[in-house]
PDB file of N, CA and C in Angstrom:
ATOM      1  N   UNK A   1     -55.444  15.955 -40.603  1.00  0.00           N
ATOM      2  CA  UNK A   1     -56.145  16.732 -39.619  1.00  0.00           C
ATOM      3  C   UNK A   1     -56.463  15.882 -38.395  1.00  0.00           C
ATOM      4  N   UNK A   2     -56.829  14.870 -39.176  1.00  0.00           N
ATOM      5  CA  UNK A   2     -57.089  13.715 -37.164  1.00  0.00           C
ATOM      6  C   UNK A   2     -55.783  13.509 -36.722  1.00  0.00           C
ATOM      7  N   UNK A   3     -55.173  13.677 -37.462  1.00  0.00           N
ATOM      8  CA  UNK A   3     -53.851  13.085 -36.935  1.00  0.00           C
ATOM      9  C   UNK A   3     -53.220  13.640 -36.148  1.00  0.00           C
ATOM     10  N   UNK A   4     -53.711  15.253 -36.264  1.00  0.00           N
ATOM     11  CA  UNK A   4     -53.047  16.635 -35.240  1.00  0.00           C
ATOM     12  C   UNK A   4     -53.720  16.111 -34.320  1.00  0.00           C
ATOM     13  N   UNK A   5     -55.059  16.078 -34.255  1.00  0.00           N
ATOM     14  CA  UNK A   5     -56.162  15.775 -33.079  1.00  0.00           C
ATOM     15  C   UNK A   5     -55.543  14.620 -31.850  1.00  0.00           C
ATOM     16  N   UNK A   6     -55.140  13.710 -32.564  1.00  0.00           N
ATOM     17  CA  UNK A   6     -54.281  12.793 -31.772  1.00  0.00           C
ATOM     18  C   UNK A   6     -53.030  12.690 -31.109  1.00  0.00           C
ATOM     19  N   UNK A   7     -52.713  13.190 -31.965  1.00  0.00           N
ATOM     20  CA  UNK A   7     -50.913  13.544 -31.546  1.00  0.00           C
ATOM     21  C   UNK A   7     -50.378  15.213 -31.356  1.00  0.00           C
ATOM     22  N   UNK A   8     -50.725  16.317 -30.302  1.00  0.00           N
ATOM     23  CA  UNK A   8     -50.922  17.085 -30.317  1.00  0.00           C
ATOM     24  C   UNK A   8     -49.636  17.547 -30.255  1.00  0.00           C
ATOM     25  N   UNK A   9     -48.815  18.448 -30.840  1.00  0.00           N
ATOM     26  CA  UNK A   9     -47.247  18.890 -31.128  1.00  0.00           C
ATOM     27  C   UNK A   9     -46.912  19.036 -29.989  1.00  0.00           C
ATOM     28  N   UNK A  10     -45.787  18.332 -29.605  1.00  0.00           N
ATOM     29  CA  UNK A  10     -45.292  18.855 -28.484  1.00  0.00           C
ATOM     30  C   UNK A  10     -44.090  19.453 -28.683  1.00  0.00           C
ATOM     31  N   UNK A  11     -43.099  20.358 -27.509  1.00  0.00           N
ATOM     32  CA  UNK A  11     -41.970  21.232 -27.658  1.00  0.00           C
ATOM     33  C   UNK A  11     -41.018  20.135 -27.080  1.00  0.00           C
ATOM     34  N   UNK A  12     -40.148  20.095 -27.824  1.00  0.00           N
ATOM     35  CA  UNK A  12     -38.688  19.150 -27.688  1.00  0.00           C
ATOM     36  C   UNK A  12     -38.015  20.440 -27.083  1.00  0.00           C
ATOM     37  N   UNK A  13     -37.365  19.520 -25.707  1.00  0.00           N
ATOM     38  CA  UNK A  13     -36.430  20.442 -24.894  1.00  0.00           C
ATOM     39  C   UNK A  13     -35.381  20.655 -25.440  1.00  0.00           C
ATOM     40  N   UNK A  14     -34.728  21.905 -25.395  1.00  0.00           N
ATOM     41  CA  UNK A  14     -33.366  21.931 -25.843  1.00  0.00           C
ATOM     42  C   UNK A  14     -32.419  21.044 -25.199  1.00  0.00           C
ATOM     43  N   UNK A  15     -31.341  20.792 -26.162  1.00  0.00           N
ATOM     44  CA  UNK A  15     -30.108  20.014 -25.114  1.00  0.00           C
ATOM     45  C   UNK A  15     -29.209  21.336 -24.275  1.00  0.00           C
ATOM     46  N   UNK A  16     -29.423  21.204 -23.615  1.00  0.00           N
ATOM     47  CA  UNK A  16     -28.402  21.811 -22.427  1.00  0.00           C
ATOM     48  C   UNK A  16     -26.682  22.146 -22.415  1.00  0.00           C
ATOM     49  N   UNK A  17     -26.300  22.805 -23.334  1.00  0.00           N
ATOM     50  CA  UNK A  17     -24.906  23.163 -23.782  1.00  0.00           C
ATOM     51  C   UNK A  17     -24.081  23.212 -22.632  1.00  0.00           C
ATOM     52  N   UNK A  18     -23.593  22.143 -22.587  1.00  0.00           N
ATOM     53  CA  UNK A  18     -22.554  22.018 -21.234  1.00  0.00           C
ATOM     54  C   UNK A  18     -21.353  23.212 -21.029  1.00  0.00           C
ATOM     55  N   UNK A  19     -20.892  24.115 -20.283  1.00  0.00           N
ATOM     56  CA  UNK A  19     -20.191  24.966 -19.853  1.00  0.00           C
ATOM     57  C   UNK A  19     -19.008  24.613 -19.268  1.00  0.00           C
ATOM     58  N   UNK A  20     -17.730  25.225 -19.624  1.00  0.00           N
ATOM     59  CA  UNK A  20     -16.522  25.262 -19.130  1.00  0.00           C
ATOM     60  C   UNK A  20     -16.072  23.898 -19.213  1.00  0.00           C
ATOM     61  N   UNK A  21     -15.606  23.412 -17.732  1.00  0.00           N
ATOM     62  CA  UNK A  21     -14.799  21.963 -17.466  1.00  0.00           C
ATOM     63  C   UNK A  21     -15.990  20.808 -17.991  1.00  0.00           C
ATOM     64  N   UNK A  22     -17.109  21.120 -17.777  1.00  0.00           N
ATOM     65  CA  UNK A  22     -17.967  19.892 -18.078  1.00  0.00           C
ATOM     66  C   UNK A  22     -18.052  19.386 -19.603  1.00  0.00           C
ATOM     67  N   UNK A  23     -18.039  20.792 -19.912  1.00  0.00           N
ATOM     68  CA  UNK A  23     -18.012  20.376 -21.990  1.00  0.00           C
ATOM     69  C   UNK A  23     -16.415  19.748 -21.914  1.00  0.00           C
ATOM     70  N   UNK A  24     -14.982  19.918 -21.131  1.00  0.00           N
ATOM     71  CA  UNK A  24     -13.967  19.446 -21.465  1.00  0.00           C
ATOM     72  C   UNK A  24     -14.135  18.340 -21.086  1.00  0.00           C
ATOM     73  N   UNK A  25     -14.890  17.667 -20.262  1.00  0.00           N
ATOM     74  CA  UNK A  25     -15.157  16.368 -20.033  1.00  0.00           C
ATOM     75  C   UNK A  25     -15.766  15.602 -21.133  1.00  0.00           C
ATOM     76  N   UNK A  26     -17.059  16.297 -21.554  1.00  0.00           N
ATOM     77  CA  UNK A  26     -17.786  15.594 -22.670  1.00  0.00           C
ATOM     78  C   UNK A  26     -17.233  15.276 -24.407  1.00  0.00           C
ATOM     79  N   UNK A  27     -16.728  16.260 -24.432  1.00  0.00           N
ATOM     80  CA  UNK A  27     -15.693  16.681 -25.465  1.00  0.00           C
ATOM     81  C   UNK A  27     -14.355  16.249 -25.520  1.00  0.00           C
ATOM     82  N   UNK A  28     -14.072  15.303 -24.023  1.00  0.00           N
ATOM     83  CA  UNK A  28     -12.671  14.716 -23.824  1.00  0.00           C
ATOM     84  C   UNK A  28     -11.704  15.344 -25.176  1.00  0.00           C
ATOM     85  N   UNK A  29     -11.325  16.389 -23.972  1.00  0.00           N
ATOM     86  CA  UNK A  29     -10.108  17.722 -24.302  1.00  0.00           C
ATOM     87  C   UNK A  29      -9.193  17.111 -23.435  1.00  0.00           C
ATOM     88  N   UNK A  30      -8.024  17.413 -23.785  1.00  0.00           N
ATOM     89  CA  UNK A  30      -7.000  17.642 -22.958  1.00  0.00           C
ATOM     90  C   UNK A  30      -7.417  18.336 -21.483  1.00  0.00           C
ATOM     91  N   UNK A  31      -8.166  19.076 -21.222  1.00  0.00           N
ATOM     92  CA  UNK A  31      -8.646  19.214 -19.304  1.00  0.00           C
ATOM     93  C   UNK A  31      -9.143  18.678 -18.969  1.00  0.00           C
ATOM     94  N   UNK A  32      -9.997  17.966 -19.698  1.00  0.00           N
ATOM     95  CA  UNK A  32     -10.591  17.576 -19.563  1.00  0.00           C
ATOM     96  C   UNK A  32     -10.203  15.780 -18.752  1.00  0.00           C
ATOM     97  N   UNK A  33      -9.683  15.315 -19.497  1.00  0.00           N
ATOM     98  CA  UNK A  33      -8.613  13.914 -19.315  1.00  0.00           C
ATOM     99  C   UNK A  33      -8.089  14.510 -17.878  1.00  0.00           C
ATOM    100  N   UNK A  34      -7.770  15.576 -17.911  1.00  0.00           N
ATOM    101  CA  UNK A  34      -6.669  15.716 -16.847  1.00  0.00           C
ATOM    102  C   UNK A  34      -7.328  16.058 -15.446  1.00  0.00           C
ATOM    103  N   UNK A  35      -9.280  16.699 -15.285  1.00  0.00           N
ATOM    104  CA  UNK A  35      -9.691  16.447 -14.556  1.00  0.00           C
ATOM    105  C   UNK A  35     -10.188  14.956 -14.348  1.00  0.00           C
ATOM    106  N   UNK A  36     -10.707  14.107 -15.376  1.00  0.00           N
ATOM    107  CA  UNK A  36     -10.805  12.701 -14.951  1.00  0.00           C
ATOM    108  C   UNK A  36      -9.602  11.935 -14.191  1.00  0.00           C
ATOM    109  N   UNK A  37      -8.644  11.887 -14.452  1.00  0.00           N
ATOM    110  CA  UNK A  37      -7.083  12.121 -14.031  1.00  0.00           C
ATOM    111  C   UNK A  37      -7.066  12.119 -12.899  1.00  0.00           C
ATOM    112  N   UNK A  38      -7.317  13.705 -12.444  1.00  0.00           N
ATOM    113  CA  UNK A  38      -7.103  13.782 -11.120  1.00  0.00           C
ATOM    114  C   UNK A  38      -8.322  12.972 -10.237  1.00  0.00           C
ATOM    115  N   UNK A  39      -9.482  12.982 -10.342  1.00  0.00           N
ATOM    116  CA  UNK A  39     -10.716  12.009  -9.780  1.00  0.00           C
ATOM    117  C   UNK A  39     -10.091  10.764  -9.826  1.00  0.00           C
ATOM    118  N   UNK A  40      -9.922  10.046 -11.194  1.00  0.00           N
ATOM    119  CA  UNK A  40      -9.396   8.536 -10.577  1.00  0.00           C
ATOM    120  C   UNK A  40      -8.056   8.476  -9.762  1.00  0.00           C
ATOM    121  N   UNK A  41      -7.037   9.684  -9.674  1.00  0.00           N
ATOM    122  CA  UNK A  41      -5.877   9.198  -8.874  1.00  0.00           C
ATOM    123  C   UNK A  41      -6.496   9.890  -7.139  1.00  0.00           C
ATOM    124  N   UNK A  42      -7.997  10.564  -6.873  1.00  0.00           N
ATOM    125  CA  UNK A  42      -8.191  10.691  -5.520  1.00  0.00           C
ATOM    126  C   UNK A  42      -9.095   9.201  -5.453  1.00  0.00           C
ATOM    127  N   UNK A  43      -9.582   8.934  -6.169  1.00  0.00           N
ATOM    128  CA  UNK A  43     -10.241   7.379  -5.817  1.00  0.00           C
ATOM    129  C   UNK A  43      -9.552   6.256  -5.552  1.00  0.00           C
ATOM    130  N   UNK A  44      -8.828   6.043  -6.226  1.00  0.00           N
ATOM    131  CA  UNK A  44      -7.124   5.170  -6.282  1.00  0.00           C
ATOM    132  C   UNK A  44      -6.500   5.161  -4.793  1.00  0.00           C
ATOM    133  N   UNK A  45      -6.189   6.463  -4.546  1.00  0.00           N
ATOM    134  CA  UNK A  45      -5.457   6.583  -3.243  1.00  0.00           C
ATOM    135  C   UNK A  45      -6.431   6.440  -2.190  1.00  0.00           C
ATOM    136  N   UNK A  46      -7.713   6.724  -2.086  1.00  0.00           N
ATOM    137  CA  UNK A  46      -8.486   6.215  -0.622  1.00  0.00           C
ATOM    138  C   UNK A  46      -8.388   4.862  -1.060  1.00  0.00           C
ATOM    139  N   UNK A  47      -8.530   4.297  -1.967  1.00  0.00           N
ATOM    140  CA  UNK A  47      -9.236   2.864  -2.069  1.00  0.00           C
ATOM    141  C   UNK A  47      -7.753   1.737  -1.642  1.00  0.00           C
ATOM    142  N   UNK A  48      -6.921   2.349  -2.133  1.00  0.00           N
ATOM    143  CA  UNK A  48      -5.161   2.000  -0.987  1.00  0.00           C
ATOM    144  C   UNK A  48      -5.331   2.105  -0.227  1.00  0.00           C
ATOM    145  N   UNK A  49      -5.831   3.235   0.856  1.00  0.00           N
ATOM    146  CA  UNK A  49      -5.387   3.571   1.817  1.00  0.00           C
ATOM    147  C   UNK A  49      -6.124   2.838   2.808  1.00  0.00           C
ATOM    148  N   UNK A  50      -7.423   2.059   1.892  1.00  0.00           N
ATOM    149  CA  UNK A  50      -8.456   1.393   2.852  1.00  0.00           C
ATOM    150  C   UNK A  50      -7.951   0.212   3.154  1.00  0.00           C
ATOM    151  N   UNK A  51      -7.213  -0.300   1.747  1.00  0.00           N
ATOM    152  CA  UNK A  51      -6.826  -1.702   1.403  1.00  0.00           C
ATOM    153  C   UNK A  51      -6.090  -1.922   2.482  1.00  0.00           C
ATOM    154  N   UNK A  52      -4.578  -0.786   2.277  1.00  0.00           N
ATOM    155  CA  UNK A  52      -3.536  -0.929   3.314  1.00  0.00           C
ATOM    156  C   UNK A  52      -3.918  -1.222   5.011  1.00  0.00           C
ATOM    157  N   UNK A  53      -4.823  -0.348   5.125  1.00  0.00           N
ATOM    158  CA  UNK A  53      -5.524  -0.490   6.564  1.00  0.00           C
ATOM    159  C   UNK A  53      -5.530  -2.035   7.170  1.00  0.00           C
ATOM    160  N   UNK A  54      -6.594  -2.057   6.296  1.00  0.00           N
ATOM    161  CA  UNK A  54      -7.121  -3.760   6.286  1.00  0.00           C
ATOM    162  C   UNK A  54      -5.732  -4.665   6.129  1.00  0.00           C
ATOM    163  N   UNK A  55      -5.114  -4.766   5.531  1.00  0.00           N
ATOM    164  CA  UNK A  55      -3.927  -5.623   5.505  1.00  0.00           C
ATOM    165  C   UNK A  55      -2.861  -5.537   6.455  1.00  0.00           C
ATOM    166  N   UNK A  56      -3.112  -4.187   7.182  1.00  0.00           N
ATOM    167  CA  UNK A  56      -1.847  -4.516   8.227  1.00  0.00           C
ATOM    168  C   UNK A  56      -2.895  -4.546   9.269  1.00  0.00           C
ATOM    169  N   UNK A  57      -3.866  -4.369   9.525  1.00  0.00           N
ATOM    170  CA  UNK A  57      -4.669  -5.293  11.041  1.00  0.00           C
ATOM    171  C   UNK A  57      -5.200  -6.347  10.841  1.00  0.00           C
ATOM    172  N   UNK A  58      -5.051  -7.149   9.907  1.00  0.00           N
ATOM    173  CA  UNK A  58      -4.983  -8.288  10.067  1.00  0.00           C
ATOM    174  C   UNK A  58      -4.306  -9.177   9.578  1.00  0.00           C
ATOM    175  N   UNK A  59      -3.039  -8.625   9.180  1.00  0.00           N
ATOM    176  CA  UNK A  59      -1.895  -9.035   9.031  1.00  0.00           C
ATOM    177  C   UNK A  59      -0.680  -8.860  10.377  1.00  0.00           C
ATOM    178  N   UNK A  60      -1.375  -8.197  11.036  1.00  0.00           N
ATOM    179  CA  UNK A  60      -0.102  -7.933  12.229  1.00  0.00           C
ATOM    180  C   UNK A  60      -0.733  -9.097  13.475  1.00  0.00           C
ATOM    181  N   UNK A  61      -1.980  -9.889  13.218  1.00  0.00           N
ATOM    182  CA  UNK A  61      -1.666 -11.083  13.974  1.00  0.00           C
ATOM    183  C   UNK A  61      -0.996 -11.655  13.857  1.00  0.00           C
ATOM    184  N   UNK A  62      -0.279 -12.435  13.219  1.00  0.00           N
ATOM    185  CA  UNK A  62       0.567 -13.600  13.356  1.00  0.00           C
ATOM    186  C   UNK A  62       2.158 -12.914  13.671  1.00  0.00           C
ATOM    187  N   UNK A  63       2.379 -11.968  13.238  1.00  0.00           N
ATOM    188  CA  UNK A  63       2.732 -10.672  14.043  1.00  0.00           C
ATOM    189  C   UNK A  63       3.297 -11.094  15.165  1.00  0.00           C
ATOM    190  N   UNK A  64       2.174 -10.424  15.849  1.00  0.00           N
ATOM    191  CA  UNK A  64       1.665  -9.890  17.014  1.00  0.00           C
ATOM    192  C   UNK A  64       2.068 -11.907  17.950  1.00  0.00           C
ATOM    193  N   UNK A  65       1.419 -12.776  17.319  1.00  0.00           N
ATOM    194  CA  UNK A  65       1.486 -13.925  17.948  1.00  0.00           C
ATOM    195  C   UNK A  65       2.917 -14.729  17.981  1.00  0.00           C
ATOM    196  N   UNK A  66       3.989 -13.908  16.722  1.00  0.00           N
ATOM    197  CA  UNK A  66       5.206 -14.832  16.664  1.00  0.00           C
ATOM    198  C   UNK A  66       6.102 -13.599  17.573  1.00  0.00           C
ATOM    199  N   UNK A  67       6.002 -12.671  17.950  1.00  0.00           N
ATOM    200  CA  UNK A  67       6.682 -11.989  19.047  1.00  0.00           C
ATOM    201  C   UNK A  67       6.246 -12.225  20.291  1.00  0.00           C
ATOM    202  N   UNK A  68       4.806 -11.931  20.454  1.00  0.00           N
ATOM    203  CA  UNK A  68       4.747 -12.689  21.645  1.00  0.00           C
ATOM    204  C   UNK A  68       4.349 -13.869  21.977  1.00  0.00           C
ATOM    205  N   UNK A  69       4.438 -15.079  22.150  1.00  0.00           N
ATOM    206  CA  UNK A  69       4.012 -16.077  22.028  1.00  0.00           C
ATOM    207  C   UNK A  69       2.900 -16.785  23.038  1.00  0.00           C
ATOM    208  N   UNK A  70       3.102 -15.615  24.056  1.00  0.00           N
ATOM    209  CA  UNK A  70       1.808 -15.958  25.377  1.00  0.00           C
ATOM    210  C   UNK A  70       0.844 -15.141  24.474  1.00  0.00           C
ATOM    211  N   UNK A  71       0.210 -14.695  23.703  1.00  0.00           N
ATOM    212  CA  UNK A  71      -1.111 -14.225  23.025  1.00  0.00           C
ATOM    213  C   UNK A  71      -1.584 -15.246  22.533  1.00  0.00           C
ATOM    214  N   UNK A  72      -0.551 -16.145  21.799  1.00  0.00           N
ATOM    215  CA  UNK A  72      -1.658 -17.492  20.773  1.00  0.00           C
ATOM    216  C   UNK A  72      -2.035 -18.229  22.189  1.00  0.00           C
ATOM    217  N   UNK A  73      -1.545 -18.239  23.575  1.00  0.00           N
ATOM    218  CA  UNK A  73      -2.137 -19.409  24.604  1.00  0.00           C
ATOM    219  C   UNK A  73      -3.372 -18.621  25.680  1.00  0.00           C
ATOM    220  N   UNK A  74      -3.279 -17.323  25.350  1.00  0.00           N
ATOM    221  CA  UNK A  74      -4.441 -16.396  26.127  1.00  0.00           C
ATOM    222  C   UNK A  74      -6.425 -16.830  25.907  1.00  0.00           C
ATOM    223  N   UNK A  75      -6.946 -17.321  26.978  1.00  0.00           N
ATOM    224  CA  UNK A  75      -8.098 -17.481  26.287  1.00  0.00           C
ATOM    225  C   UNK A  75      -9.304 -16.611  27.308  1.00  0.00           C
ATOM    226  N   UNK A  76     -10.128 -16.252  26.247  1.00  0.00           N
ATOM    227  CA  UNK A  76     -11.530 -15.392  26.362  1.00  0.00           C
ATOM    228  C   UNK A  76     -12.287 -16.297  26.464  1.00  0.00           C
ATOM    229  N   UNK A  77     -13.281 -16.668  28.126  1.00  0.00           N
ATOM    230  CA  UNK A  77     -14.431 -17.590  27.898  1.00  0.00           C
ATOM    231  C   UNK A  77     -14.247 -18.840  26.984  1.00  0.00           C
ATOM    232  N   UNK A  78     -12.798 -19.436  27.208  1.00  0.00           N
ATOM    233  CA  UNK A  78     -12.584 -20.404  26.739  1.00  0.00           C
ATOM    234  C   UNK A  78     -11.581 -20.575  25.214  1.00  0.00           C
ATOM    235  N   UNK A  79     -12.049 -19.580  24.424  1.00  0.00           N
ATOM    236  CA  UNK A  79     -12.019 -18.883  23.462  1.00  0.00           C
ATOM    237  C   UNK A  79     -10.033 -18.932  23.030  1.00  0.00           C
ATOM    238  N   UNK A  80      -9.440 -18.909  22.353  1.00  0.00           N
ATOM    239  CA  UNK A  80      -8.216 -18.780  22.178  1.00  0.00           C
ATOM    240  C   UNK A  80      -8.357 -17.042  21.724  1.00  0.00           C
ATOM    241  N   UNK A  81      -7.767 -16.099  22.567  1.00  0.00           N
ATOM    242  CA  UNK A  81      -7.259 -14.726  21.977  1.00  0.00           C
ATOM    243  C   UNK A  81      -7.278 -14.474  20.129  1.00  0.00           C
ATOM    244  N   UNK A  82      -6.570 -15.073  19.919  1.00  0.00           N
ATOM    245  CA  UNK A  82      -6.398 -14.703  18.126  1.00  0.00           C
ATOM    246  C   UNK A  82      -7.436 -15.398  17.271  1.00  0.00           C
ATOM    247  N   UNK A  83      -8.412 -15.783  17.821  1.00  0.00           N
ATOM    248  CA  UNK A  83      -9.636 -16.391  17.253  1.00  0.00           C
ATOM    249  C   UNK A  83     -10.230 -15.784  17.241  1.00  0.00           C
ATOM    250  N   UNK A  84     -10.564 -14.872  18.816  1.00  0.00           N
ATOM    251  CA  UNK A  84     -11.484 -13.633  19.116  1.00  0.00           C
ATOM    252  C   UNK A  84     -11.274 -12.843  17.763  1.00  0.00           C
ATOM    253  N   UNK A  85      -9.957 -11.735  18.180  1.00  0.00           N
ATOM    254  CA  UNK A  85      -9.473 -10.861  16.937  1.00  0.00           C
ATOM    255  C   UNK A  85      -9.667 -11.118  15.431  1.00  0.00           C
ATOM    256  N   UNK A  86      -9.544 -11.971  15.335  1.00  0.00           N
ATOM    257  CA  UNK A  86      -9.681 -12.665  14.114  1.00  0.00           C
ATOM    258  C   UNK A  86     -10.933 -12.778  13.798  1.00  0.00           C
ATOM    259  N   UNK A  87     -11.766 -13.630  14.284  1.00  0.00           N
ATOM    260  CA  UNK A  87     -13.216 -13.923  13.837  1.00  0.00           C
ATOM    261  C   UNK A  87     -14.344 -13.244  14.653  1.00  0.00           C
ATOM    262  N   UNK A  88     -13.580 -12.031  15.614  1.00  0.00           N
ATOM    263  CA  UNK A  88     -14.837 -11.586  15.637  1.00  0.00           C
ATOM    264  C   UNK A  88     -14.615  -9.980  15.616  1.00  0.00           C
ATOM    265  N   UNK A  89     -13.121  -9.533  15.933  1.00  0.00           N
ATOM    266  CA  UNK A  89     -13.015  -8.465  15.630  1.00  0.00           C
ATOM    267  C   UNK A  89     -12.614  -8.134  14.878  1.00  0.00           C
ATOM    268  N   UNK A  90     -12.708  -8.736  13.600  1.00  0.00           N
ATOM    269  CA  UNK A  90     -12.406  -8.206  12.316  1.00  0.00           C
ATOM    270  C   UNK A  90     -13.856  -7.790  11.477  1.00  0.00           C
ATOM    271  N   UNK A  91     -14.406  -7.985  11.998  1.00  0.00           N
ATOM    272  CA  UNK A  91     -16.130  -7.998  11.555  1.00  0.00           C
ATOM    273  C   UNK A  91     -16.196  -6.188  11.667  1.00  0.00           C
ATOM    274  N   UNK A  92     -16.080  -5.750  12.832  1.00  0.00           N
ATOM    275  CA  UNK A  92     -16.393  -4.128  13.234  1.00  0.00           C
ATOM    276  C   UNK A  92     -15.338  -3.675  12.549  1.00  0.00           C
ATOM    277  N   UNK A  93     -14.422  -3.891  12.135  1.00  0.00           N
ATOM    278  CA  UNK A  93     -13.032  -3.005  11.510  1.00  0.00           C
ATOM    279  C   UNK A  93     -13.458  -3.023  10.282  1.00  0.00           C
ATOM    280  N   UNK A  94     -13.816  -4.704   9.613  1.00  0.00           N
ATOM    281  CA  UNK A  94     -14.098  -3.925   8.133  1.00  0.00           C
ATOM    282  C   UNK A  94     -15.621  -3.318   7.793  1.00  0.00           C
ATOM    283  N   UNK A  95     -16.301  -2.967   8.961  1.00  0.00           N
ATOM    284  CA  UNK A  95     -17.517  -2.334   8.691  1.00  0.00           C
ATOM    285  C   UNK A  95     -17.197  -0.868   8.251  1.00  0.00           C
ATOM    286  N   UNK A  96     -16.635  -0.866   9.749  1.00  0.00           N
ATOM    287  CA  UNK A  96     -15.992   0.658   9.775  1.00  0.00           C
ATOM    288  C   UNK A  96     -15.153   1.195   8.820  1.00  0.00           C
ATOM    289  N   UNK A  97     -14.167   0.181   7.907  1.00  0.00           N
ATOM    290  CA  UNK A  97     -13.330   0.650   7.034  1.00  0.00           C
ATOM    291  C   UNK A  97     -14.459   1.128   5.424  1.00  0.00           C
ATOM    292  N   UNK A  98     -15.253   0.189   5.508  1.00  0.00           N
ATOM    293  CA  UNK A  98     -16.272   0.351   4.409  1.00  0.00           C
ATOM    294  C   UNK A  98     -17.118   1.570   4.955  1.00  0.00           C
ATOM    295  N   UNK A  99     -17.568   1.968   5.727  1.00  0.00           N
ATOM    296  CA  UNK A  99     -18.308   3.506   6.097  1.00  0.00           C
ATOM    297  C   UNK A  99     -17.470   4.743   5.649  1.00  0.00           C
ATOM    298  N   UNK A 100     -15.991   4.414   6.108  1.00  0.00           N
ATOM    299  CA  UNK A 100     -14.828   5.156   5.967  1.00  0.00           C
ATOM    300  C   UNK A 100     -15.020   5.320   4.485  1.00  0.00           C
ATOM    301  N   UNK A 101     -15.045   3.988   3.836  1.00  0.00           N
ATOM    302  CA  UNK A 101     -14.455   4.447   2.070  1.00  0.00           C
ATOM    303  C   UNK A 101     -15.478   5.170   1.475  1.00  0.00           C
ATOM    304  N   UNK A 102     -16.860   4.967   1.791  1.00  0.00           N
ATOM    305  CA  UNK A 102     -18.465   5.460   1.275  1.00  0.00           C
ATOM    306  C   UNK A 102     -18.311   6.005   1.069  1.00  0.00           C
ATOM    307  N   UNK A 103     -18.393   7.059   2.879  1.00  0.00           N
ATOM    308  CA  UNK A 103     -18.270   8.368   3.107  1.00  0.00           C
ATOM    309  C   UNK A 103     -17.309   9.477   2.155  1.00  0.00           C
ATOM    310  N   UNK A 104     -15.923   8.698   2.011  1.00  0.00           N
ATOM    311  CA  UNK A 104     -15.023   9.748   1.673  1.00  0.00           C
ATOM    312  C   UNK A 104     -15.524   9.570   0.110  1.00  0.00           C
ATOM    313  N   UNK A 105     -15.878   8.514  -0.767  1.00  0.00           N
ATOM    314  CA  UNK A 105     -15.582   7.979  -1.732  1.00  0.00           C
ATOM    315  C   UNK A 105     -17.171   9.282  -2.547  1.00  0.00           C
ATOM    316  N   UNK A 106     -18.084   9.520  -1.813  1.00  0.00           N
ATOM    317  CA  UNK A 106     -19.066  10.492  -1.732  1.00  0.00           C
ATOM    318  C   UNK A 106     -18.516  12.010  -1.928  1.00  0.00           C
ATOM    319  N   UNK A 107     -17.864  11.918  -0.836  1.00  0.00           N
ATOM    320  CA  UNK A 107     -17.225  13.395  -1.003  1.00  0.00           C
ATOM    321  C   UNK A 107     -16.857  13.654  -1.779  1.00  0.00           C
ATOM    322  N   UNK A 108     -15.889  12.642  -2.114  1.00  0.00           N
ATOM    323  CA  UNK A 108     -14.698  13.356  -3.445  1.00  0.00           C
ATOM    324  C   UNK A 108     -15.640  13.190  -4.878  1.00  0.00           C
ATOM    325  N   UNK A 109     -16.326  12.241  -4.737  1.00  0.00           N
ATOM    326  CA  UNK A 109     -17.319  12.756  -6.029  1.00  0.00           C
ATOM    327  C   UNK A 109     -18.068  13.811  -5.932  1.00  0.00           C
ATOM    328  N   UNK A 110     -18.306  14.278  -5.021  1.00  0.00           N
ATOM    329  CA  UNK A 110     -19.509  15.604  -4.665  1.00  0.00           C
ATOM    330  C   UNK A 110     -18.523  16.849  -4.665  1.00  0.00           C
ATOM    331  N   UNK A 111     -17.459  16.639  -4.892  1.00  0.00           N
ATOM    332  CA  UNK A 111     -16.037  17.738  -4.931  1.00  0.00           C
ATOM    333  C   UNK A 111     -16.303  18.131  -6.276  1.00  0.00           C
ATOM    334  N   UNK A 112     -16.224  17.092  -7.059  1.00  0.00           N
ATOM    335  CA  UNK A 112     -15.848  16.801  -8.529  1.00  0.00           C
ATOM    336  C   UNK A 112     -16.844  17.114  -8.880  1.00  0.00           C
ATOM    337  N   UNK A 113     -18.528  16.679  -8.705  1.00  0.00           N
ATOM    338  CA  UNK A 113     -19.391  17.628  -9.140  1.00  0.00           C
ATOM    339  C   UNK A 113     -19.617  18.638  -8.942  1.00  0.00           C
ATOM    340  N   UNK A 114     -18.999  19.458  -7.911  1.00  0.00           N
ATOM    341  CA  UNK A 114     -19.297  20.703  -7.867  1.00  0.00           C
ATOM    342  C   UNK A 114     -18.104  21.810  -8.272  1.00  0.00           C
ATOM    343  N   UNK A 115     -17.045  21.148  -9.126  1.00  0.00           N
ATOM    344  CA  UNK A 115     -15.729  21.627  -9.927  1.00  0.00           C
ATOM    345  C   UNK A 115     -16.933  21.867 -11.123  1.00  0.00           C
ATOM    346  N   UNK A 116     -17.394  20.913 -11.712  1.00  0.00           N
ATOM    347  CA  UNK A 116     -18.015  21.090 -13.082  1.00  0.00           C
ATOM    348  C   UNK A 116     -19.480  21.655 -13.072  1.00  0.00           C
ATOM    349  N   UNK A 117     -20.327  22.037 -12.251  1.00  0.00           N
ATOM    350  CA  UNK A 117     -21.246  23.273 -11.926  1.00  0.00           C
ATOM    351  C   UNK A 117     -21.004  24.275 -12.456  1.00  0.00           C
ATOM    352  N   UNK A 118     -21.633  24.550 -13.405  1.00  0.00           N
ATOM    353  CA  UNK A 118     -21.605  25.990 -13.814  1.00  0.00           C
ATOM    354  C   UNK A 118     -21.861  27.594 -12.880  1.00  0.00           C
TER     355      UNK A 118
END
C-alpha cells in the first residue's frame, strides 16, 4: 500500500506502429532496401558532384599555368597570380561548395522524410 503511495501507476505509451514504406524500412523488406538504395545513391551523387567541382578548380591551375605561361609571372600587389587563386581563392569556393552540399544534402533527406510520412 505505501508502495502505491510512492510510485503512483503510470500509463506506458503505446509504440507507434510504423505505416507503409517506414515499417519497410524498419522491417528491412525488400522496399524497403530499395528505398535506402535510392537515398544513398542521391547522397553519393551530390557528394561527387561536390568532390568533382573541387577537383577541377583547383586542379585546372597548373592547367591554366602550363598553357599559359604569362599567368605563373602575373603579380597582384606583389603577390604571384596563382598564389592569389590558390591561397586565397580557394577559401570562398570551398565555403560555397560546402553550403551547396548542406543545403542540398538537407533536402534530399527532407524528400526522404516526407516519402515515409504517413
Amino acid at each position: 500500500m505505501a508502495l502505491e503511495r510512492q510510485f503512483p501507476e503510470r500509463s506506458v505509451p503505446e509504440r507507434h506502429v510504423p505505416l507503409g514504406e517506414l515499417r519497410d524500412l524498419e522491417e528491412q523488406t525488400p522496399v524497403g532496401e530499395i528505398f535506402l538504395g535510392a537515398l544513398m545513391r542521391r547522397q553519393l551523387v551530390l557528394s561527387l558532384r561536390v568532390a568533382l567541382t573541387l577537383v577541377v578548380a583547383l586542379g585546372a591551375q597548373p592547367l591554366v599555368a602550363w598553357l599559359w605561361p604569362e599567368y605563373g609571372t602575373l603579380r597582384v600587389f606583389s603577390i604571384p597570380l596563382p598564389w592569389l587563386v590558390l591561397g586565397v581563392g580557394s577559401y570562398p569556393l570551398m565555403i560555397a561548395l560546402g553550403l551547396y552540399y548542406v543545403r542540398h544534402a538537407e533536402t534530399i533527406d527532407d524528400e526522404f522524410s516526407e516519402l515515409l510520412e504517413p
